[in-house]
Protein backbone atom coordinates (compact mmCIF):
# COMPACT_ATOMS: atom_id res chain seq x y z
CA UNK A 1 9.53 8.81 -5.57
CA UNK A 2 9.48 7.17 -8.93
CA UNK A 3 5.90 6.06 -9.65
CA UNK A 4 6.18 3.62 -11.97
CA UNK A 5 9.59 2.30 -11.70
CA UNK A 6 10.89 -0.56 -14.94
CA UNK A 7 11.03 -3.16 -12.59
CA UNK A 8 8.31 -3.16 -11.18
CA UNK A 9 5.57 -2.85 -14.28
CA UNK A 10 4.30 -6.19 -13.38
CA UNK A 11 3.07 -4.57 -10.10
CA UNK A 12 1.84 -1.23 -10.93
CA UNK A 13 0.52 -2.84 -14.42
CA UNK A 14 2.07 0.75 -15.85
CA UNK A 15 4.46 0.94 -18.36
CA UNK A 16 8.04 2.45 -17.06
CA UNK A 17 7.44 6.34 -16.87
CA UNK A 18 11.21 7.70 -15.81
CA UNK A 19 9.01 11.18 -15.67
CA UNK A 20 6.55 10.03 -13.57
CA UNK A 21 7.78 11.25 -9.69
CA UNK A 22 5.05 11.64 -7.12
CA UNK A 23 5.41 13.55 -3.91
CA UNK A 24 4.75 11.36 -0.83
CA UNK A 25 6.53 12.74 2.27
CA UNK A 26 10.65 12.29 3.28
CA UNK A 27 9.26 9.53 5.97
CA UNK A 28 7.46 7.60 3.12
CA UNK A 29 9.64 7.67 0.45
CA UNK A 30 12.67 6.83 2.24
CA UNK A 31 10.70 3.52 3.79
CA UNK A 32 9.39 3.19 0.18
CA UNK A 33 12.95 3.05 -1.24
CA UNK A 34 15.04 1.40 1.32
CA UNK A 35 12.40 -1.65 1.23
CA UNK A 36 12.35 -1.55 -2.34
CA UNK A 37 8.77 -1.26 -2.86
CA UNK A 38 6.03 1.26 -4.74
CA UNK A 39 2.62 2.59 -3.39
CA UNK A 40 0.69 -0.18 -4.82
CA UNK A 41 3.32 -2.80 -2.24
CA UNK A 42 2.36 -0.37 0.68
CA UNK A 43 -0.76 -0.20 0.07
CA UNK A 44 -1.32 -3.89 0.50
CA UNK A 45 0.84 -4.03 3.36
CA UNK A 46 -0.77 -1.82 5.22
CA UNK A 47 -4.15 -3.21 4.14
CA UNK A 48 -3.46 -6.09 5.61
CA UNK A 49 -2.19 -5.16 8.96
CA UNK A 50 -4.80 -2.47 9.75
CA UNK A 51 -7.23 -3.67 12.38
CA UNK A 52 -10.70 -2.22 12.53
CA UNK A 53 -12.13 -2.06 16.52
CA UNK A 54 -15.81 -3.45 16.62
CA UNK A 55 -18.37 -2.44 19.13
CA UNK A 56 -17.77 -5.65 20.86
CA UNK A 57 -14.46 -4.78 21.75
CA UNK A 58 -12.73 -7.54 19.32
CA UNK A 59 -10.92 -6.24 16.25
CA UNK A 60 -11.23 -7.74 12.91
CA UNK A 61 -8.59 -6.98 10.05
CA UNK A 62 -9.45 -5.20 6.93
CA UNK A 63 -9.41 -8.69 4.59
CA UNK A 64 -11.68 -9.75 7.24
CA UNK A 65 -14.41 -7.08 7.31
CA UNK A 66 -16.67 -8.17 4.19
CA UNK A 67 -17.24 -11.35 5.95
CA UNK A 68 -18.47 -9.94 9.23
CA UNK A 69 -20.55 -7.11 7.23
CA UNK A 70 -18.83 -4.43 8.03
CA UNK A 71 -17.53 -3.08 4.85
């Protein structure tokens, strides 16, 4: 994939490297460019959909976890 793609500097906060490629899998990449997005995009993504079990058998998500002290 191309890590630091022009249009998305804003994002990445990197300049536009057309050098730049970065091996991530056939499975990744191919979600990363049909939806358009980078790593930093699927990173937050799957930040915020990742549930972490507790010992009380609930599940908190990961933006969720510095408020309940598990972090």
């Amino acid at each position: 994939m191309l890590r630091y793609p022009k249009e998305k500097e804003n994002i990445t906060h990197i300049n536009y490297e057309p050098w730049h490629f970065r091996y991530v899998g056939k499975e990744v990449a191919n979600y990363l460019y049909e939806n358009g997005l980078v790593l930093e995009e699927l990173e937050k993504d799957l930040k915020e959909s990742y549930t972490i079990p507790v010992k009380n058998e609930n599940t908190v998500s990961s933006r969720d976890r510095d408020y309940r002290g598990l972090s």
